[in-house]
N, C-alpha and C. Protein backbone atom coordinates (compact mmCIF):
# COMPACT_ATOMS: atom_id res chain seq x y z
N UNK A 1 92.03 99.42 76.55
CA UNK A 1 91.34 100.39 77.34
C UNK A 1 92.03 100.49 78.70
N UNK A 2 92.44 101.93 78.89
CA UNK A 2 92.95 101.65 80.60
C UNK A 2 92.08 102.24 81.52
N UNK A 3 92.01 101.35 82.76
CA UNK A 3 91.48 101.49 83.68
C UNK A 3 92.61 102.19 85.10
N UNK A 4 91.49 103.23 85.53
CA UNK A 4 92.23 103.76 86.58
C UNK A 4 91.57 103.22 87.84
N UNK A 5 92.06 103.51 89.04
CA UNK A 5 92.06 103.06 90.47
C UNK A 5 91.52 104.37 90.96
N UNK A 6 89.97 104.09 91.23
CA UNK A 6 89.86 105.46 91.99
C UNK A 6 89.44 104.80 93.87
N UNK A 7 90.14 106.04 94.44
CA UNK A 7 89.95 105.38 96.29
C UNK A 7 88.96 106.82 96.52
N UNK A 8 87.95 106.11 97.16
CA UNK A 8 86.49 107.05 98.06
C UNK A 8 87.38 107.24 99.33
N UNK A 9 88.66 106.49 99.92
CA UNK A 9 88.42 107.09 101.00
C UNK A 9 89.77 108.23 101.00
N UNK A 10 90.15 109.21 102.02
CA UNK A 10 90.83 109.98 102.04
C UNK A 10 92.27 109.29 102.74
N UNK A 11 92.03 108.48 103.28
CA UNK A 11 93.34 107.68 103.75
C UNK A 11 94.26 106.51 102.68
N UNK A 12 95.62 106.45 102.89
CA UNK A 12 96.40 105.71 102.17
C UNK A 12 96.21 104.37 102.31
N UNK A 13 96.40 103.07 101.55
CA UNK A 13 95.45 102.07 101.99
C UNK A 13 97.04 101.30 101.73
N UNK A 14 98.16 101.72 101.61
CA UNK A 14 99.68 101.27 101.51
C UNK A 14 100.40 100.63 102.22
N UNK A 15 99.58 101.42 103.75
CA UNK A 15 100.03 100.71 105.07
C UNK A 15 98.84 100.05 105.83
N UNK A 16 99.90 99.03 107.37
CA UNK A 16 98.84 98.39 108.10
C UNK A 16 98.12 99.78 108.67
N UNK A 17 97.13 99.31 109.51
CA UNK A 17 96.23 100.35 110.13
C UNK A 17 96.58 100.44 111.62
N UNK A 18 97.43 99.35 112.09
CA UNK A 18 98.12 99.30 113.28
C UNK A 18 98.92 100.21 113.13
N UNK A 19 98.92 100.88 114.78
CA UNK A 19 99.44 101.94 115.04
C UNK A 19 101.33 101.38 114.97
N UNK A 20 101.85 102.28 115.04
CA UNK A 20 103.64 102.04 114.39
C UNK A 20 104.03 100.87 113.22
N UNK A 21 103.14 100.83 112.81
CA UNK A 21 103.15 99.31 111.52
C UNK A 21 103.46 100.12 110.28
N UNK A 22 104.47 99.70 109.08
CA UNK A 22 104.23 100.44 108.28
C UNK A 22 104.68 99.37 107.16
N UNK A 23 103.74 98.23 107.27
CA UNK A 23 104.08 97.21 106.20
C UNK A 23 102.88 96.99 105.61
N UNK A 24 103.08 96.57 104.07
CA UNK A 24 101.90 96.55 103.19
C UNK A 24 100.90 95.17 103.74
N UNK A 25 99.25 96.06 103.33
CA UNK A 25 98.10 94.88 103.94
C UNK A 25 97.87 94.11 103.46
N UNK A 26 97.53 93.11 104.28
CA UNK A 26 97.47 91.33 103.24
C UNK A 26 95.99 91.38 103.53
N UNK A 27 95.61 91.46 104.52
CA UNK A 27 94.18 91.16 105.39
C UNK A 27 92.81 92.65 105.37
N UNK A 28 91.95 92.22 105.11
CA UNK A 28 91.14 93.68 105.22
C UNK A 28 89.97 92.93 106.76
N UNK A 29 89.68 93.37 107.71
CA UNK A 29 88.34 93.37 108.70
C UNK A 29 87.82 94.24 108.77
N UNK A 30 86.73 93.69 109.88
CA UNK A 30 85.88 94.94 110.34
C UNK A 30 86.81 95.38 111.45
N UNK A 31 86.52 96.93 111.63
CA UNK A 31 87.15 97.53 112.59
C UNK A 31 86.90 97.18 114.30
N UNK A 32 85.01 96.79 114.11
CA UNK A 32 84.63 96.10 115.66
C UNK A 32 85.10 95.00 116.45
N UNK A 33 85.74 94.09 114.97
CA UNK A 33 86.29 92.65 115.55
C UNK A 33 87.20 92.95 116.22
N UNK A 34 88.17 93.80 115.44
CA UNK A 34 89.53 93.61 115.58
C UNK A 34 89.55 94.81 117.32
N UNK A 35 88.59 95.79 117.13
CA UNK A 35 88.83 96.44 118.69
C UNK A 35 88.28 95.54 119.75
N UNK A 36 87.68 94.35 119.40
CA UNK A 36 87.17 93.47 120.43
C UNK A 36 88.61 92.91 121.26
N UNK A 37 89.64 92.80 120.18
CA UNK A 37 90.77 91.74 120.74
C UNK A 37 91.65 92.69 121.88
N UNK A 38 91.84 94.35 121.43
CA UNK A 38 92.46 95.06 122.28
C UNK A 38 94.08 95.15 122.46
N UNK A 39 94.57 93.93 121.86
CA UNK A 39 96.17 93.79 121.36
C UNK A 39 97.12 94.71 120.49
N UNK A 40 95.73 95.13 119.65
CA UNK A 40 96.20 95.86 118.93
C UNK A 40 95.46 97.24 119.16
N UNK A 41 96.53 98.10 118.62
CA UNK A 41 96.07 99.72 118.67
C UNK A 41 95.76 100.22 117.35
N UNK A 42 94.78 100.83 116.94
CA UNK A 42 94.31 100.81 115.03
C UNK A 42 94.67 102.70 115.43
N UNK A 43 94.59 102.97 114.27
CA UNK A 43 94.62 104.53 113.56
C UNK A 43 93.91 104.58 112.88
N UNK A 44 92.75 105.32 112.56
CA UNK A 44 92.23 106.20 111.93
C UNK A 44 90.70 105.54 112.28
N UNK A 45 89.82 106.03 110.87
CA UNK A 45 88.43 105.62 111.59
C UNK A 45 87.52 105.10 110.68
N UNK A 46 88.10 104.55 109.61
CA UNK A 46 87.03 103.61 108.88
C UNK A 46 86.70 102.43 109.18
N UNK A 47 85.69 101.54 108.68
CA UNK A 47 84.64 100.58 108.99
C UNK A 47 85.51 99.38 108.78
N UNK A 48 86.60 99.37 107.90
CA UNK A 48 87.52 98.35 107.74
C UNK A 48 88.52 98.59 108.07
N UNK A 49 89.29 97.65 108.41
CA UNK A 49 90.70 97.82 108.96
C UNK A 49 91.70 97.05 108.16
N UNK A 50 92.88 97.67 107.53
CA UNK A 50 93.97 96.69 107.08
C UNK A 50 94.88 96.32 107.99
N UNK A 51 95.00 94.57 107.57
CA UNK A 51 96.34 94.40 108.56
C UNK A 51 97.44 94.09 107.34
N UNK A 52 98.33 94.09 107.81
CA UNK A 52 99.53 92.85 107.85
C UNK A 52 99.31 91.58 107.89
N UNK A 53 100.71 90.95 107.67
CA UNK A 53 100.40 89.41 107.81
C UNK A 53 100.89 89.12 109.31
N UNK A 54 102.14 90.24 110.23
CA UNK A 54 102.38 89.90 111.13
C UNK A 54 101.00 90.47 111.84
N UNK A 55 100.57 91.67 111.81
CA UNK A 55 99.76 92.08 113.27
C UNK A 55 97.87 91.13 112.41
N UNK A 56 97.59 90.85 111.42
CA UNK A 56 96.98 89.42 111.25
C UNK A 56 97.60 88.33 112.14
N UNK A 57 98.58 87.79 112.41
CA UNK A 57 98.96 86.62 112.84
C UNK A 57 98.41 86.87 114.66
N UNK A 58 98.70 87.86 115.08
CA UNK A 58 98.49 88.55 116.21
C UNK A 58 97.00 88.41 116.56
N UNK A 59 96.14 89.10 115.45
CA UNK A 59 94.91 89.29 115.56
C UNK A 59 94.43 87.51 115.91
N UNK A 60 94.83 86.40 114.67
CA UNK A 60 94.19 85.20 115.25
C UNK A 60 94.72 84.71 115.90
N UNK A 61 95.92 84.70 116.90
CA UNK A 61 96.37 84.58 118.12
C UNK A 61 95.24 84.66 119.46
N UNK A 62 94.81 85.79 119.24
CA UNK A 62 93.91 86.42 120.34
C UNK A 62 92.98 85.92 120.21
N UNK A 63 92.22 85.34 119.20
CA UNK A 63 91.25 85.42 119.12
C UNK A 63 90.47 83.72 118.36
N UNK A 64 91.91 82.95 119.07
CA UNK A 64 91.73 81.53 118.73
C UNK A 64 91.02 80.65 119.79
N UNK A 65 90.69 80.72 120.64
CA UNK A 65 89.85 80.43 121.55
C UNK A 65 88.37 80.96 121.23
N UNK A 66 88.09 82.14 121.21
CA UNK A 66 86.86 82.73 120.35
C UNK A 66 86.46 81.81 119.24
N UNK A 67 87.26 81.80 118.66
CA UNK A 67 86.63 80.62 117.49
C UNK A 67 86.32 79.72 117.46
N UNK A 68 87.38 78.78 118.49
CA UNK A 68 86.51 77.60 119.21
C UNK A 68 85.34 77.29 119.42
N UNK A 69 85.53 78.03 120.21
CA UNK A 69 84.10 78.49 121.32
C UNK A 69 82.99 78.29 119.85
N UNK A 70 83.00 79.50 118.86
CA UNK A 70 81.92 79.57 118.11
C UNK A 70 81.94 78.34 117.31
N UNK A 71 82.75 77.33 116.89
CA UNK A 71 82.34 76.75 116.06
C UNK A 71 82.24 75.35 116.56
N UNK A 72 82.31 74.97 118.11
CA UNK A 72 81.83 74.26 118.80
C UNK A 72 80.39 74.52 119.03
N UNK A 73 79.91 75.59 119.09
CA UNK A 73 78.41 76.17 119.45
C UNK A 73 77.55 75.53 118.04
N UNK A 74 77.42 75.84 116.87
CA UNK A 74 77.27 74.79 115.59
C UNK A 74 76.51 73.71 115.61
């Protein structure tokens, strides 16, 4: 039996979502986290965001102290 791939959304899901990035996504987030960090610049406007593994590496860069923080709070 073959199964097809159907995508709801109208955007290509091939590339990162970072703006000038055009390498395939390893990582899926929410779009709020990732505009919390501000390092990065996103394109377009859905609820999830794909990264990369480099602008991922970026994202928990920024946002390694944040985590601390929360999982010291615990």
């Amino acid at each position: 039996m073959k199964h097809r791939d159907i995508s709801l959304s109208n955007e290509d899901k091939d590339i990162c979502s970072a703006s000038g990035c055009n390498n395939s996504p390893k990582r899926s987030l929410p779009r709020k986290r990732v505009e919390k960090v501000g390092a990065l610049s996103l394109q377009g406007s859905n609820r999830k965001v794909q990264l990369c593994s480099d602008c991922y590496r970026i994202f928990k860069k920024e946002t390694k102290k944040d985590r601390t923080m929360e999982s010291l709070g615990r």
